[in-house]
Every structure is written in C-alpha cells, then in structure tokens.
Protein backbone atom coordinates (compact mmCIF):
# COMPACT_ATOMS: atom_id res chain seq x y z
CA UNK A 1 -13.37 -2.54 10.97
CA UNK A 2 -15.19 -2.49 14.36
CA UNK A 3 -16.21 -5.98 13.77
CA UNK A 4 -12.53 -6.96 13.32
CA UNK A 5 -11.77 -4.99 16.57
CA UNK A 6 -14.38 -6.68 17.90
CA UNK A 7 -12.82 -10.10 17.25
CA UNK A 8 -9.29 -9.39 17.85
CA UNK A 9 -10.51 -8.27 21.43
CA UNK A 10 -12.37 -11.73 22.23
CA UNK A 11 -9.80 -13.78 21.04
CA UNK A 12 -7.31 -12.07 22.61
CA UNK A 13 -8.89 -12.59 25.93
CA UNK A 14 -9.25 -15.81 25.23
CA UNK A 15 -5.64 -16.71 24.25
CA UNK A 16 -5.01 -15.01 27.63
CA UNK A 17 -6.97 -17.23 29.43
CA UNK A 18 -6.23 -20.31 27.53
CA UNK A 19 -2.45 -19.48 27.86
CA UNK A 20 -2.87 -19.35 31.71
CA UNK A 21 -4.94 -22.85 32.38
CA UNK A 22 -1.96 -24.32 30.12
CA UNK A 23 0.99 -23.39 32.23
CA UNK A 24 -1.40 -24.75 35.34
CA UNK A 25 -1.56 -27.56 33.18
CA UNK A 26 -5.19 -27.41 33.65
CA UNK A 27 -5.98 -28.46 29.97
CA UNK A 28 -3.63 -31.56 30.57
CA UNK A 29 -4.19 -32.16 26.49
CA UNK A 30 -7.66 -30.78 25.76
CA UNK A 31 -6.06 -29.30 22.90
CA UNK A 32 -5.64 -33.08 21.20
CA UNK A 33 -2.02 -34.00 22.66
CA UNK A 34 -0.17 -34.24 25.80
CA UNK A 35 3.17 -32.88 24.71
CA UNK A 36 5.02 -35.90 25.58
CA UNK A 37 5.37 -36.72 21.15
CA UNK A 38 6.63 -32.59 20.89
CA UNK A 39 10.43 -33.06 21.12
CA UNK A 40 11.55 -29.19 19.62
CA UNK A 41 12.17 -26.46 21.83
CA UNK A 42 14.89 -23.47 21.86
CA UNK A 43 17.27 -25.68 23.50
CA UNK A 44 16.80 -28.17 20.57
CA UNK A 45 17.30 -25.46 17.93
CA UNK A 46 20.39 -24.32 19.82
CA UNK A 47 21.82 -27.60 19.78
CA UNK A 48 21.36 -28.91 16.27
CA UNK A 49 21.42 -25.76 14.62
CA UNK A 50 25.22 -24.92 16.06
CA UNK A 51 26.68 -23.50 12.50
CA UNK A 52 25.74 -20.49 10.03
CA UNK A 53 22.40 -20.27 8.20
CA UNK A 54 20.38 -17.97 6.31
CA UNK A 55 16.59 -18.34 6.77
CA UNK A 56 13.82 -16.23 5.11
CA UNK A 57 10.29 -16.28 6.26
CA UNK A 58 6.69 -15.25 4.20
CA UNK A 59 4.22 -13.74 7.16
CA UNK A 60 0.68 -13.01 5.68
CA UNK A 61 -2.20 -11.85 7.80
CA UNK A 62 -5.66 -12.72 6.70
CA UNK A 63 -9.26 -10.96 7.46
CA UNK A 64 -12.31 -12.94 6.81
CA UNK A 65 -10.26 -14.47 4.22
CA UNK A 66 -8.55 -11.63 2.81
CA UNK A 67 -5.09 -12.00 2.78
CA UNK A 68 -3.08 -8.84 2.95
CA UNK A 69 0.36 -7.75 1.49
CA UNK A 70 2.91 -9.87 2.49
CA UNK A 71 6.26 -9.19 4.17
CA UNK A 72 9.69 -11.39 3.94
CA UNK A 73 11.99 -11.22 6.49
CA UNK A 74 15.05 -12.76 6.32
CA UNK A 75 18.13 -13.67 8.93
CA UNK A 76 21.66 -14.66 8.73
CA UNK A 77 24.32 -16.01 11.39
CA UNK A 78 27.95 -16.59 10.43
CA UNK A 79 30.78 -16.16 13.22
CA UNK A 80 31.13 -12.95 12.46
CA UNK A 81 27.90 -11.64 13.14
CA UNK A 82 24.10 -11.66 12.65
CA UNK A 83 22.21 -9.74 10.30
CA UNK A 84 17.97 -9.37 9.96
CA UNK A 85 16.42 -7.67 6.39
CA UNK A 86 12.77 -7.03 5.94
CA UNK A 87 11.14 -6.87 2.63
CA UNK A 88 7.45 -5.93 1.43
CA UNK A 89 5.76 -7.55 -1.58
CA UNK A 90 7.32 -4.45 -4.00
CA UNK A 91 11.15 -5.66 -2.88
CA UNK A 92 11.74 -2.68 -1.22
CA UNK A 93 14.27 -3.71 2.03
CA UNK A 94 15.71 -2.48 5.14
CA UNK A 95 18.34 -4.27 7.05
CA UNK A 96 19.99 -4.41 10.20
CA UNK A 97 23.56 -5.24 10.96
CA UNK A 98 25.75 -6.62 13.87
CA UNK A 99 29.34 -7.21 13.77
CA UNK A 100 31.39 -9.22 16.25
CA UNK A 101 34.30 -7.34 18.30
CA UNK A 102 35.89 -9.31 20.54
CA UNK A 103 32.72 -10.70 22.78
CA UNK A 104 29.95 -8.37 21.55
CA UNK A 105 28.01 -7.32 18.69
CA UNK A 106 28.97 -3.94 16.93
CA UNK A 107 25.59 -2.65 15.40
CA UNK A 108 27.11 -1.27 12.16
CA UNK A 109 25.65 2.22 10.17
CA UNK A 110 24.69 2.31 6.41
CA UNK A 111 22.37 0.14 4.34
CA UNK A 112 21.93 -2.42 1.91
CA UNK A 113 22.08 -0.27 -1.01
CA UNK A 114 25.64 1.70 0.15
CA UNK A 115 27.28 -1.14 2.50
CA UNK A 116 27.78 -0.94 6.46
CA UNK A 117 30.56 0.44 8.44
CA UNK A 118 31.67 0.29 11.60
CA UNK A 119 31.17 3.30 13.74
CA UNK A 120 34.31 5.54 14.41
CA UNK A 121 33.37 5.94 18.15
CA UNK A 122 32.25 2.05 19.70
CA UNK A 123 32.22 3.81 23.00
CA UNK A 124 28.83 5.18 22.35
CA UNK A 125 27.92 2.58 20.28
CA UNK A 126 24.96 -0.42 21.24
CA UNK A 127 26.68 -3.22 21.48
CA UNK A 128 25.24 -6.48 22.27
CA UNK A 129 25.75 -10.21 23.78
CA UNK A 130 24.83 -13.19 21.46
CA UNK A 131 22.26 -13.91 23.75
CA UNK A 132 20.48 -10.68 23.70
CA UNK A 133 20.74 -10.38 19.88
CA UNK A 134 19.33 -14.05 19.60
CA UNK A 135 16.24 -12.95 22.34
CA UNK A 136 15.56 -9.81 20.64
CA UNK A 137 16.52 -6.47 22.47
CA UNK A 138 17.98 -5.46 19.53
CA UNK A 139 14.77 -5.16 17.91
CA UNK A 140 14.38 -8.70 15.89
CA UNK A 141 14.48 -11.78 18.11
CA UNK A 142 16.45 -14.68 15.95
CA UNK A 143 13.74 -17.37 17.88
CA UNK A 144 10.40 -14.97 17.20
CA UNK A 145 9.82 -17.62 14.29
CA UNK A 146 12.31 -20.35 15.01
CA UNK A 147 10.69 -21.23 17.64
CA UNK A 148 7.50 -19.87 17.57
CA UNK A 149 5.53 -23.10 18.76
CA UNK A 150 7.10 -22.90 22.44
CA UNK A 151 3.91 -21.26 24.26
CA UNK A 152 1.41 -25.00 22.86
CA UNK A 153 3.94 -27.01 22.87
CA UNK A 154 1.91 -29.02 25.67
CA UNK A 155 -0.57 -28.96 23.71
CA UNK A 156 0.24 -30.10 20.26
CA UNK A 157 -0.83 -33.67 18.94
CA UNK A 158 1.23 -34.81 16.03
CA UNK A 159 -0.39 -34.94 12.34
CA UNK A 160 1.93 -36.25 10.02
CA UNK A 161 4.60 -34.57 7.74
CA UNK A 162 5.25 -32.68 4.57
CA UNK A 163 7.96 -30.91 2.70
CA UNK A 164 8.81 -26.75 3.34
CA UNK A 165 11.66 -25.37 1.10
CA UNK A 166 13.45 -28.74 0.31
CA UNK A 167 13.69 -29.81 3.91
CA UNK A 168 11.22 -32.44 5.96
CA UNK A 169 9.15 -31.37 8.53
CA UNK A 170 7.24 -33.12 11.38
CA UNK A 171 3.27 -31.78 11.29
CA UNK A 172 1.27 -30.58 14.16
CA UNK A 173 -1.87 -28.82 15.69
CA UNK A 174 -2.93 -27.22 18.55
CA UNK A 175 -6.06 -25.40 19.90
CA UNK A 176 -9.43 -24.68 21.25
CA UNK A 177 -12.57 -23.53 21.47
CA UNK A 178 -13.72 -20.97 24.35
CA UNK A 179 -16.42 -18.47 25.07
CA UNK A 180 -17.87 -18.66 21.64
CA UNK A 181 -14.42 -18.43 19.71
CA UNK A 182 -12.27 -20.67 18.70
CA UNK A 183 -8.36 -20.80 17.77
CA UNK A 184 -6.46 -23.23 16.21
CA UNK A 185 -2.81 -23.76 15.63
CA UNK A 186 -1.07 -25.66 13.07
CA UNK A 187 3.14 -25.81 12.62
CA UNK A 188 5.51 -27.28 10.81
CA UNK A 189 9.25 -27.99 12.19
CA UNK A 190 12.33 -28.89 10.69
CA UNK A 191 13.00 -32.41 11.56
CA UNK A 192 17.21 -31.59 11.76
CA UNK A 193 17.12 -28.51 13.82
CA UNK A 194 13.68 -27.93 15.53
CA UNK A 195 12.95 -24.59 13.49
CA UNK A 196 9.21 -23.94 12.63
CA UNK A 197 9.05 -23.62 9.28
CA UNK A 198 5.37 -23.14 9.20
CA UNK A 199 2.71 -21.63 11.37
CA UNK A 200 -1.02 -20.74 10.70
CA UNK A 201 -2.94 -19.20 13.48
CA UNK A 202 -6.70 -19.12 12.37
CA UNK A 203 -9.30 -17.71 14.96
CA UNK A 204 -12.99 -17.15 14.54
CA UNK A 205 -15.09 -15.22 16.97
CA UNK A 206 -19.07 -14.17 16.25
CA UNK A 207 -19.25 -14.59 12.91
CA UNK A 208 -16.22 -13.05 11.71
CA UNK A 209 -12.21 -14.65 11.18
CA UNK A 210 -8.88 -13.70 11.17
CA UNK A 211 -5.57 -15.44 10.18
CA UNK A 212 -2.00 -14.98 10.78
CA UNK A 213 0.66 -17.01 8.88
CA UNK A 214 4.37 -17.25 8.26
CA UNK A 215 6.21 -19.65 5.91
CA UNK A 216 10.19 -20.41 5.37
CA UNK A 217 10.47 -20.05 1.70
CA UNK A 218 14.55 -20.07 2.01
CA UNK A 219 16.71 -22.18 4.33
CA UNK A 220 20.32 -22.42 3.52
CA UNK A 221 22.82 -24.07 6.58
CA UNK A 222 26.56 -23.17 6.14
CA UNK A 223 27.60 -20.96 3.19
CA UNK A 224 25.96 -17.94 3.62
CA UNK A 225 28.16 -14.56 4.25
CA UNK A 226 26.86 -10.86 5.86
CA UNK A 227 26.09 -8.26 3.26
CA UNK A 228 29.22 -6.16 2.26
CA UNK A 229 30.85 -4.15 5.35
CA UNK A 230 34.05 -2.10 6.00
C-alpha cells in the first residue's frame, strides 16, 4: 500500500506540473500532436448532442495490474429533466433525480426501487439551472466523462479508429514521461457528438503502475424516458 501511495504522490505531482507547462503551451506537442487534428470539445458535445440520450459508462481502476470492482454509472436527459444512477458489479443502484419546473431543476425524493416525488415544500427545496446540473454542483457533472479529454486536448495526436457500443469513434493518445514516471493517455470519441467513449489513464512511477479506465457500454440518443415519478 505505501508503495501505491508512493506512486500516486509522484504522478500526481507530475500531472501538476505537466498540466501547467501545457496551458503555457510550453510542450507545444511533446506529447505527439499539436491539437490542431482534435476537433471535440464541450462546445462540440453541446452542439451535436442537442436532443435526449441515455449513456452508461464502465470505470475500472487498476493496481499493478489488478483491476478492481467495477462501477456503472449511468445518465439520462429528456426535456423534462436529468437523472444520474450508479451501480457496483453486484447491481445494487442509487439514483439521483431532477425534474424541470418552469426554468429550474426540482431535485425529487424517493428511489429507484419506490419511485420519486416531488417535494411538498419547493421553497426549501435545491433547485438548479441546466447549466449547473450539466457542470456538476449537484453532485454528478453530465461532462465529467463526456468530455473528459478537454485538459490534453493540445496534446493529443490522432491514432486511428474503432467501434464502442455500436457507434464509431475517432482514436487518440496523449502523454509523457517526467521525473522518472511516465503517464499516458488514450481516448476514444464519438465521431457524431464529441463524447469520449473511452479513456485509459495508465501511469508508472519506480517500479510500480496504476490504471484508471472508463468505457460507454450503452449509448441510446432520443427515446429514453426518467424513471417513474409523481
């Protein structure tokens, strides 16, 4: 465990430091692209991706090539509302609901298993703006995975494509070696609408890895409806 620490630590500091000579565009492409071939960004997403959806995501985390339990998280959009579910590798979920009333988001009470109602008083109830749902400060950002390449997009160099739950994706890679550690970056995004479908985050760091993944394993556009609510 204190070797893992150890290597967390390091590569943290070096994602820190690599993250800050990016956005002085002092790497100008080390990384093995300049950024001019990335297209996506959330302003891409926002504009191709304009209708409902469901989307459901398969994050893994890895040490020294042990994968862990993995968790499935799942989000919906329809014009009446958002909703975000989490599930661990037994099935066992929790969700989170928020209905629209008249320009803000109604977080509803109940769960999956009994339905959701709205809450008799809305006065003391959190309600939210589309944008603050979307950019998470209601506890799930929408774009945490969607559009999880924005902090290399400088930086990625294009590598072909493949297929991720029916739908074809443009392939890339990002990343770097510093200090003795190295981190490198690999995504996958939906050609339509700009959403990552795919990320792998591997880092290695004196003798010892780690590995962080997520993978859409669901993406339906138009069709999809909240769970039951009252």
């Amino acid at each position: 465990m204190k070797k893992i620490l150890t290597l967390s630590l390091t590569v943290l500091l070096m994602l820190a430091t690599l993250l800050t000579l990016a956005s002085c565009g002092s790497l100008g492409g080390g990384g093995g692209g300049s950024g001019g071939e990335f297209k996506y960004s959330k302003e891409f997403v926002a504009q191709n991706l304009t209708g409902d959806y469901s989307i459901t995501y398969k994050t893994t985390n890895y040490e020294n090539g042990q994968a862990g339990d993995p968790t499935f998280s799942t989000t919906v959009r329809t014009s009446n509302g958002y909703y975000y579910e989490t599930a661990d590798k037994d099935g066992n979920k929790s969700g989170i609901l928020y209905v629209l009333h008249d320009d803000k988001y109604v977080m509803y009470q109940g769960s999956i298993e009994e339905g959701f109602t709205k809450p008799e008083n809305l006065e003391y109830t959190l309600q939210l703006t589309q944008e603050e749902i979307e950019n998470g400060y209601s506890g799930f950002g929408l774009f945490n995975f969607m559009t999880n390449y924005s902090d290399w997009s400088s930086m990625m160099k294009a590598d072909g494509t493949e297929t991720i739950a029916g739908r074809k994706c443009d392939k890339f890679r990002a990343g770097i070696s510093f200090m003795g550690a190295g981190i490198q970056n690999l995504y996958s995004v939906d050609q339509q609408t700009g959403i990552c479908m795919r990320y792998a985050l591997a880092a290695t760091a004196k003798g010892e890895s780690g590995a962080y993944e997520f993978e859409c394993t669901d993406f339906q556009i138009g069709g999809v409806k909240l769970p039951a609510y009252s």
